[in-house]
PDB file of N, CA and C in Angstrom:
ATOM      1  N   UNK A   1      43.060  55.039  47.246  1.00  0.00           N
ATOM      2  CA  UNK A   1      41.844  55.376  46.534  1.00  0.00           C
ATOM      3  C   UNK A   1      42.191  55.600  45.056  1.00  0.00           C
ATOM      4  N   UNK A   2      41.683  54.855  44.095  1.00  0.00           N
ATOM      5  CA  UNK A   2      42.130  54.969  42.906  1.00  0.00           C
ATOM      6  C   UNK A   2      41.819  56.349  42.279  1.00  0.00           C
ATOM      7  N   UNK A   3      40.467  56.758  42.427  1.00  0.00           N
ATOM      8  CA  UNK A   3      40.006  57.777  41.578  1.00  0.00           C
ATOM      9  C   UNK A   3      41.327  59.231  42.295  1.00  0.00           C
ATOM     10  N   UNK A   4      41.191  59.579  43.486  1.00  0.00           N
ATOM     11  CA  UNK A   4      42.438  60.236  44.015  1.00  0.00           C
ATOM     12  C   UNK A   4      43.731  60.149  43.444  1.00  0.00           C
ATOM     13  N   UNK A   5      44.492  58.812  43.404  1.00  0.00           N
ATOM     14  CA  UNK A   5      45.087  58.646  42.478  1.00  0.00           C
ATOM     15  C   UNK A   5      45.430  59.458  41.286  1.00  0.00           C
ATOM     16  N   UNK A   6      44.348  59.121  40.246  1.00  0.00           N
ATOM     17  CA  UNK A   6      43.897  59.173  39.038  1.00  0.00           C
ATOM     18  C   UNK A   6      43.849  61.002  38.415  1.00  0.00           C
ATOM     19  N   UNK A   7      43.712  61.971  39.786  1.00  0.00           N
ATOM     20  CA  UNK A   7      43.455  63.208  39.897  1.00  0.00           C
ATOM     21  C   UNK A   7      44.457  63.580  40.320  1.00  0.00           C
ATOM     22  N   UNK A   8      45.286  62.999  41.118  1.00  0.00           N
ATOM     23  CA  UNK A   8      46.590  63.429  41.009  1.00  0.00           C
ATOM     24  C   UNK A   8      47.526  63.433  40.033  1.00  0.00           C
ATOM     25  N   UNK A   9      47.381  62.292  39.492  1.00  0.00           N
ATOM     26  CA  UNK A   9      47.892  61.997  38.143  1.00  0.00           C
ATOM     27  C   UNK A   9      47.373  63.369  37.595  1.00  0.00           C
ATOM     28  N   UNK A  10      46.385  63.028  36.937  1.00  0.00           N
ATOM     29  CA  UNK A  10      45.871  64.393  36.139  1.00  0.00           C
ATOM     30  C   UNK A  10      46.663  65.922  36.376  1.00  0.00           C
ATOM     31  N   UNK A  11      46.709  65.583  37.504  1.00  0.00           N
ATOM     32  CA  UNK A  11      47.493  67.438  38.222  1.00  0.00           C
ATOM     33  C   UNK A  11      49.057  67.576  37.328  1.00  0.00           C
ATOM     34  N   UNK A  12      49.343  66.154  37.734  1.00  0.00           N
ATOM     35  CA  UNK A  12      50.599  66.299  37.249  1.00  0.00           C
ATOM     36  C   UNK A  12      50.765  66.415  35.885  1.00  0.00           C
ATOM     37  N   UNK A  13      49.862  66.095  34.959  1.00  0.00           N
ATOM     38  CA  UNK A  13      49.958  65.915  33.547  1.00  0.00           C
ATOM     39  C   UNK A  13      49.238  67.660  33.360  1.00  0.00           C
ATOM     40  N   UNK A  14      48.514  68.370  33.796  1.00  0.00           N
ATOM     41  CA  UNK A  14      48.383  69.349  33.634  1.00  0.00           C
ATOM     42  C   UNK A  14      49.293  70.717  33.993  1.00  0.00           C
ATOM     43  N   UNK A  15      49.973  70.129  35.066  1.00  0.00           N
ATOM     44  CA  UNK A  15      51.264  70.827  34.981  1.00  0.00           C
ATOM     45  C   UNK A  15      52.585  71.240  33.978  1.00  0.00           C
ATOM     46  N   UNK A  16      52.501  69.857  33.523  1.00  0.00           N
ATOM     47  CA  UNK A  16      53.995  69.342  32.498  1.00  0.00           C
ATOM     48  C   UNK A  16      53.481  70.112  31.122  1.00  0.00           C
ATOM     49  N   UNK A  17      51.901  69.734  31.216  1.00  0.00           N
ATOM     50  CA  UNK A  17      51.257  70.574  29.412  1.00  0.00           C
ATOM     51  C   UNK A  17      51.184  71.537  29.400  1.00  0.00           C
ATOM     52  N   UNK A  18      50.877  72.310  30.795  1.00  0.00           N
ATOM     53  CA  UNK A  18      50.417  73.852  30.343  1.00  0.00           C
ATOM     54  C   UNK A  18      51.483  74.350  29.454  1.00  0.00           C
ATOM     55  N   UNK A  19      51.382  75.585  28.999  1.00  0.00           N
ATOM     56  CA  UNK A  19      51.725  76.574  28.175  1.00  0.00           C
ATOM     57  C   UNK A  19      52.012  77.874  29.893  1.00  0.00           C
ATOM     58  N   UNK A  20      51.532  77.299  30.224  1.00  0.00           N
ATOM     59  CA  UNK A  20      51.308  78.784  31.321  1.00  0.00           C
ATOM     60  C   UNK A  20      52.458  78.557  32.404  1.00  0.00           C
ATOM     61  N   UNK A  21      52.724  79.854  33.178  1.00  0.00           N
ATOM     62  CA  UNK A  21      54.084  79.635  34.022  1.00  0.00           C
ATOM     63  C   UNK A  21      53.953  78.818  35.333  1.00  0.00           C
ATOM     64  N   UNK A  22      54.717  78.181  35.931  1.00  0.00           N
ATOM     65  CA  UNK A  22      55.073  77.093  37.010  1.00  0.00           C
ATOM     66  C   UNK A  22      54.185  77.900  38.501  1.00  0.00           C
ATOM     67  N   UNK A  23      53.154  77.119  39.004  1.00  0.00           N
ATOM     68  CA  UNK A  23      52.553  77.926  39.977  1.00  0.00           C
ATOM     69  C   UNK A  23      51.003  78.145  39.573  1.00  0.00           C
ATOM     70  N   UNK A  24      50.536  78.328  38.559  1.00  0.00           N
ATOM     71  CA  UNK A  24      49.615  78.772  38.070  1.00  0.00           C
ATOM     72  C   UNK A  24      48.542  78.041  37.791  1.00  0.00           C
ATOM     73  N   UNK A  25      47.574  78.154  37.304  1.00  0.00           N
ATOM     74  CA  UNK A  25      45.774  77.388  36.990  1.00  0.00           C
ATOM     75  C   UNK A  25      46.223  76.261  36.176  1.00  0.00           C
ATOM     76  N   UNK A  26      47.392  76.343  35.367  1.00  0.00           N
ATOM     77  CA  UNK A  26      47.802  74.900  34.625  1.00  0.00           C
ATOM     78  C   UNK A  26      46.963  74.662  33.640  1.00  0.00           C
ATOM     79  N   UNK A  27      46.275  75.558  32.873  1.00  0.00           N
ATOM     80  CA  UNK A  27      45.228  74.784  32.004  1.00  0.00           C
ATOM     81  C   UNK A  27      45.549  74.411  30.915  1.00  0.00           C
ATOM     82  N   UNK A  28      45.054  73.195  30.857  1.00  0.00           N
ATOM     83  CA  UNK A  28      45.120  72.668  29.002  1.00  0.00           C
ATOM     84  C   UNK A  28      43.711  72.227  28.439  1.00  0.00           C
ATOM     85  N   UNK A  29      43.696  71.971  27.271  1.00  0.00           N
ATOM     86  CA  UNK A  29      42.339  71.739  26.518  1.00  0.00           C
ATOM     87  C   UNK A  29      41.792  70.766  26.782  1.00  0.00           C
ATOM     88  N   UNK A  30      40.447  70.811  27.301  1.00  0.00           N
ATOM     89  CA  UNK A  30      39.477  70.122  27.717  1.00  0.00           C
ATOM     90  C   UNK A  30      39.506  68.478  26.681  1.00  0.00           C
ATOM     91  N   UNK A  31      39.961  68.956  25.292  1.00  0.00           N
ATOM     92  CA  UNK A  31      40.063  67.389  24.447  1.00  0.00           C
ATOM     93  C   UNK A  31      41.496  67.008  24.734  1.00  0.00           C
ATOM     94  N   UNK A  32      42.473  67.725  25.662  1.00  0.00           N
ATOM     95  CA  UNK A  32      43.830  66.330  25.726  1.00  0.00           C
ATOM     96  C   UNK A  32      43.233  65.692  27.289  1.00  0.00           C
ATOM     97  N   UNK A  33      43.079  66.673  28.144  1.00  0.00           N
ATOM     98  CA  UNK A  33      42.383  66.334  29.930  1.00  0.00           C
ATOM     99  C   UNK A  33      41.627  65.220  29.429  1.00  0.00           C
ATOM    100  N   UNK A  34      40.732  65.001  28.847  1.00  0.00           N
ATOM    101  CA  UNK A  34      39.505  63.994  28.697  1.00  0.00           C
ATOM    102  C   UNK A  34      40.670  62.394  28.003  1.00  0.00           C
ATOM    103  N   UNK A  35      41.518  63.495  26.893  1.00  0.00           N
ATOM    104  CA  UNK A  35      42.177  61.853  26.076  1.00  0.00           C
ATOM    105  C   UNK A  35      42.691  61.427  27.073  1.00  0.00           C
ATOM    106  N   UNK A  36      43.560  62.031  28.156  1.00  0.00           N
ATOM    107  CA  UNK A  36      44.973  61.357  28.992  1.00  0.00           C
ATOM    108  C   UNK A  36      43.636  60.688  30.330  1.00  0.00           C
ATOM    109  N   UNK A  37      42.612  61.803  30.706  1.00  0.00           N
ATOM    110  CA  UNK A  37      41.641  60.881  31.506  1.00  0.00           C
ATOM    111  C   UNK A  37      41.252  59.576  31.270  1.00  0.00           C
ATOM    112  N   UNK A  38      40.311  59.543  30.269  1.00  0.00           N
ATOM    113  CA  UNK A  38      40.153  58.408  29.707  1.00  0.00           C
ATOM    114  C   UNK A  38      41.109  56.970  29.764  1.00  0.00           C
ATOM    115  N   UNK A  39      42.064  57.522  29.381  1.00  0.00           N
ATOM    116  CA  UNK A  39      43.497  56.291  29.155  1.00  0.00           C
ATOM    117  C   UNK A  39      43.399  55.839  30.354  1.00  0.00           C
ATOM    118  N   UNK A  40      44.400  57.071  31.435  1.00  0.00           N
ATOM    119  CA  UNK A  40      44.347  56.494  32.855  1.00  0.00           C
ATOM    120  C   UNK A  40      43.216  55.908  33.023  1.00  0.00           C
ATOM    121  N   UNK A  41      41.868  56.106  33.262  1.00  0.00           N
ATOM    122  CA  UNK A  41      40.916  55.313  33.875  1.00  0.00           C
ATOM    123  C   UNK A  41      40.876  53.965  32.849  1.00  0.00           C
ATOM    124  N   UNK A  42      41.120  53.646  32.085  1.00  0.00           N
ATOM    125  CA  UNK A  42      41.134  52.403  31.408  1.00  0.00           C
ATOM    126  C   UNK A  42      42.040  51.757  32.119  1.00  0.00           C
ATOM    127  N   UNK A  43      43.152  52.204  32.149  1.00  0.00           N
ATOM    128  CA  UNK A  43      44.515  51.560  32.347  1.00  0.00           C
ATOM    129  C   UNK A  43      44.081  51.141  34.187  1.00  0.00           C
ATOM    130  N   UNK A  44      43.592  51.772  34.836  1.00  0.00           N
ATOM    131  CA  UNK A  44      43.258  51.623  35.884  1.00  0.00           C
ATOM    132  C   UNK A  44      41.982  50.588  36.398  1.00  0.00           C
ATOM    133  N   UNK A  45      41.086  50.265  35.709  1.00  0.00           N
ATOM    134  CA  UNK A  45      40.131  49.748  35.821  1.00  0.00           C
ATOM    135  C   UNK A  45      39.360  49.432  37.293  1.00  0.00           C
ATOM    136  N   UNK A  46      39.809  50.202  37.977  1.00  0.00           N
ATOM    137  CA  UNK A  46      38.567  50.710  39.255  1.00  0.00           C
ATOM    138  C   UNK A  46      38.107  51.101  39.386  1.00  0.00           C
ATOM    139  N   UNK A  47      38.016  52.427  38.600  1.00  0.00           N
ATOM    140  CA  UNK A  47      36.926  53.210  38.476  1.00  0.00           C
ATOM    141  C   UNK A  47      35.804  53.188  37.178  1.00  0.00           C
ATOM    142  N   UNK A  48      34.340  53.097  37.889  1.00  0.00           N
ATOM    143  CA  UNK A  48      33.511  52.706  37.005  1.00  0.00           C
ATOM    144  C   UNK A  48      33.296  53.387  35.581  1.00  0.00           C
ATOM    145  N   UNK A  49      32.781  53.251  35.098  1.00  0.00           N
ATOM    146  CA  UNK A  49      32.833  53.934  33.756  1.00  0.00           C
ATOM    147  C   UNK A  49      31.470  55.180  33.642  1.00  0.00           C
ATOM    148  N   UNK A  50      30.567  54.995  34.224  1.00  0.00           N
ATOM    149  CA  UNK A  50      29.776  55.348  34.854  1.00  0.00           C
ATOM    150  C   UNK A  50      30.330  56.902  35.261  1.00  0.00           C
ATOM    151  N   UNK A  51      30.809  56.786  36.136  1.00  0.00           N
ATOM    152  CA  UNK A  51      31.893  57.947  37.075  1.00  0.00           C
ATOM    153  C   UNK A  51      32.957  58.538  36.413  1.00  0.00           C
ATOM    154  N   UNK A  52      33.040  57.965  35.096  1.00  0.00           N
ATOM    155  CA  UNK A  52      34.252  58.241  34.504  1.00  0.00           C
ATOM    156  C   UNK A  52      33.430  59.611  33.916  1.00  0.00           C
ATOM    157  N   UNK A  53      32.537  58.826  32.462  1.00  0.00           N
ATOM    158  CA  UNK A  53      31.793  59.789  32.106  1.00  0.00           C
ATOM    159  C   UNK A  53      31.083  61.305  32.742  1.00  0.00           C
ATOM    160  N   UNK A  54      30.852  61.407  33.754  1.00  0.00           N
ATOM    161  CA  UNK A  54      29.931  62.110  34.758  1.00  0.00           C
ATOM    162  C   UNK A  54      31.093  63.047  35.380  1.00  0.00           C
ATOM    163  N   UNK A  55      32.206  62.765  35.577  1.00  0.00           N
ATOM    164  CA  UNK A  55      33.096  63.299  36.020  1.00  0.00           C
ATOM    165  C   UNK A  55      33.481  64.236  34.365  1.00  0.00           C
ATOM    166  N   UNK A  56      33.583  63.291  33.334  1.00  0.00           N
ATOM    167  CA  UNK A  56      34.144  64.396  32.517  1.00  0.00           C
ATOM    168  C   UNK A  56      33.029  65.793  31.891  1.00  0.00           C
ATOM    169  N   UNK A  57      31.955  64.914  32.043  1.00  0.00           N
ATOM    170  CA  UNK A  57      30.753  65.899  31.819  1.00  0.00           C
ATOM    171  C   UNK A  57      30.538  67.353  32.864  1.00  0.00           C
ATOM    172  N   UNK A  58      31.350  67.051  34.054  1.00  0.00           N
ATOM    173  CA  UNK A  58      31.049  68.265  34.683  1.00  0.00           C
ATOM    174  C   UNK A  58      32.425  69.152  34.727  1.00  0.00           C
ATOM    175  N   UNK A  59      33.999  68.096  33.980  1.00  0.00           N
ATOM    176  CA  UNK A  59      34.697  68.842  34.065  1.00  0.00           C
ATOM    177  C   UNK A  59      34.241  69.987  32.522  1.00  0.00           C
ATOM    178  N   UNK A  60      33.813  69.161  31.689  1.00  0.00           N
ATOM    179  CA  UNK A  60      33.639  69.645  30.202  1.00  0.00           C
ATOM    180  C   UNK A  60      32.675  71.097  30.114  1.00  0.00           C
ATOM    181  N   UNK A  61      31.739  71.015  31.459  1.00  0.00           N
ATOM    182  CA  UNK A  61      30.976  72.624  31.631  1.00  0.00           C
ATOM    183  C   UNK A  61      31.779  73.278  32.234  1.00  0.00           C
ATOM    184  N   UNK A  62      33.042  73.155  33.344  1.00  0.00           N
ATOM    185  CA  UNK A  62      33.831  74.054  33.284  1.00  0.00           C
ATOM    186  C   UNK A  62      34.585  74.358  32.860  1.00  0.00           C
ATOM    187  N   UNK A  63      34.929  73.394  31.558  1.00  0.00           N
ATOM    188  CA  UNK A  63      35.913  74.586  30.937  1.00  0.00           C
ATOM    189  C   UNK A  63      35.440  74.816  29.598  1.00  0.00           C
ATOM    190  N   UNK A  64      34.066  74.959  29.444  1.00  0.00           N
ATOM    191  CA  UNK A  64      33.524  75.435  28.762  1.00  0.00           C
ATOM    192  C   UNK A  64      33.419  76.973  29.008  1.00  0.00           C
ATOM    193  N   UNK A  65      33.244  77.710  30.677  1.00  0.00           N
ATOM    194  CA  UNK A  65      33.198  78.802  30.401  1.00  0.00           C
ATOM    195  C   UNK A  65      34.678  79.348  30.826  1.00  0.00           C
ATOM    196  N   UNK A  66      36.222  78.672  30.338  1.00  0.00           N
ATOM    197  CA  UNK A  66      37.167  78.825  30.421  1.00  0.00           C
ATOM    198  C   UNK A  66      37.790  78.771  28.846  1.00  0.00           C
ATOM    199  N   UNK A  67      37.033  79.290  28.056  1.00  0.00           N
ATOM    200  CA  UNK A  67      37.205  78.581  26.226  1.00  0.00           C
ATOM    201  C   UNK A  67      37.962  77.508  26.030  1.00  0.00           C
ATOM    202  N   UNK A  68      36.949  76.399  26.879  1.00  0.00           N
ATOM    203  CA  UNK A  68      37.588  74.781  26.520  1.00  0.00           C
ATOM    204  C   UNK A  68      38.813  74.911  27.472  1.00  0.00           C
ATOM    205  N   UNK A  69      39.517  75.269  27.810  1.00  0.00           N
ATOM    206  CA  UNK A  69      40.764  75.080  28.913  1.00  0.00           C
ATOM    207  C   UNK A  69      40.078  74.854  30.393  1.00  0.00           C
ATOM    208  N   UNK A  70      40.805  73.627  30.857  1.00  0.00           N
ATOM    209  CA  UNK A  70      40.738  72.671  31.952  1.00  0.00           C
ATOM    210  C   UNK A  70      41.652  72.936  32.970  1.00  0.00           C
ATOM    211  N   UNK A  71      41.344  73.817  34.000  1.00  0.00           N
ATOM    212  CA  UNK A  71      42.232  74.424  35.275  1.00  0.00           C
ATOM    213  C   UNK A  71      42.353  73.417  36.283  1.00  0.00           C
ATOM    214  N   UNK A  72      43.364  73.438  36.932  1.00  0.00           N
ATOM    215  CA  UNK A  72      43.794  72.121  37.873  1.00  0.00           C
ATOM    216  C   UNK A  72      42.579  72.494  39.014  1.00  0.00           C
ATOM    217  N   UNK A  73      42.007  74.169  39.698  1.00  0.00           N
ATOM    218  CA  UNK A  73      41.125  73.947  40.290  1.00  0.00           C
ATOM    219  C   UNK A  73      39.302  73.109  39.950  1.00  0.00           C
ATOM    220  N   UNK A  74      39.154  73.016  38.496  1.00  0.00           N
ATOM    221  CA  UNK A  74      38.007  72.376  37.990  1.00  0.00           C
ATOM    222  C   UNK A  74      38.065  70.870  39.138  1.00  0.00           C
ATOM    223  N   UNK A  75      38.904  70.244  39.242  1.00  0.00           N
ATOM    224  CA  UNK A  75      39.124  69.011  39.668  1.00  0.00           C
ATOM    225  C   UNK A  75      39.727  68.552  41.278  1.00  0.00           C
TER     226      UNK A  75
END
């Protein structure tokens, strides 16, 4: 499943960025999650674009009430 994939990926890239200790919510800023999203789903081209957007729009309200930081549970 690509998009699975694609969220795993993500996990892992939110791991390697945090600032925060090994184990933990992993969060990084909602504008690198969206840049490195974006890429992957390009680079991937199975997932619609459609879904791409909509997905980041609902990650972008939660970590809006996280001041912009993107927790590995949002996803």
């Amino acid at each position: 499943n690509p998009l699975q994939s694609l969220l795993s990926s993500m996990k892992h890239a939110c791991e390697i960025l945090t600032s925060e200790p090994e184990g933990g919510a992993a969060p990084i800023p909602f504008e690198t999650f969206s840049f490195l999203y974006l890429y992957l789903a390009s680079i991937d081209g199975e997932i619609p674009e459609d879904e791409t957007e909509a997905f980041l729009h609902k990650i972008k309200e939660e970590a809006d009430e996280q001041s912009g930081m993107v927790l590995i549970r949002h996803f």
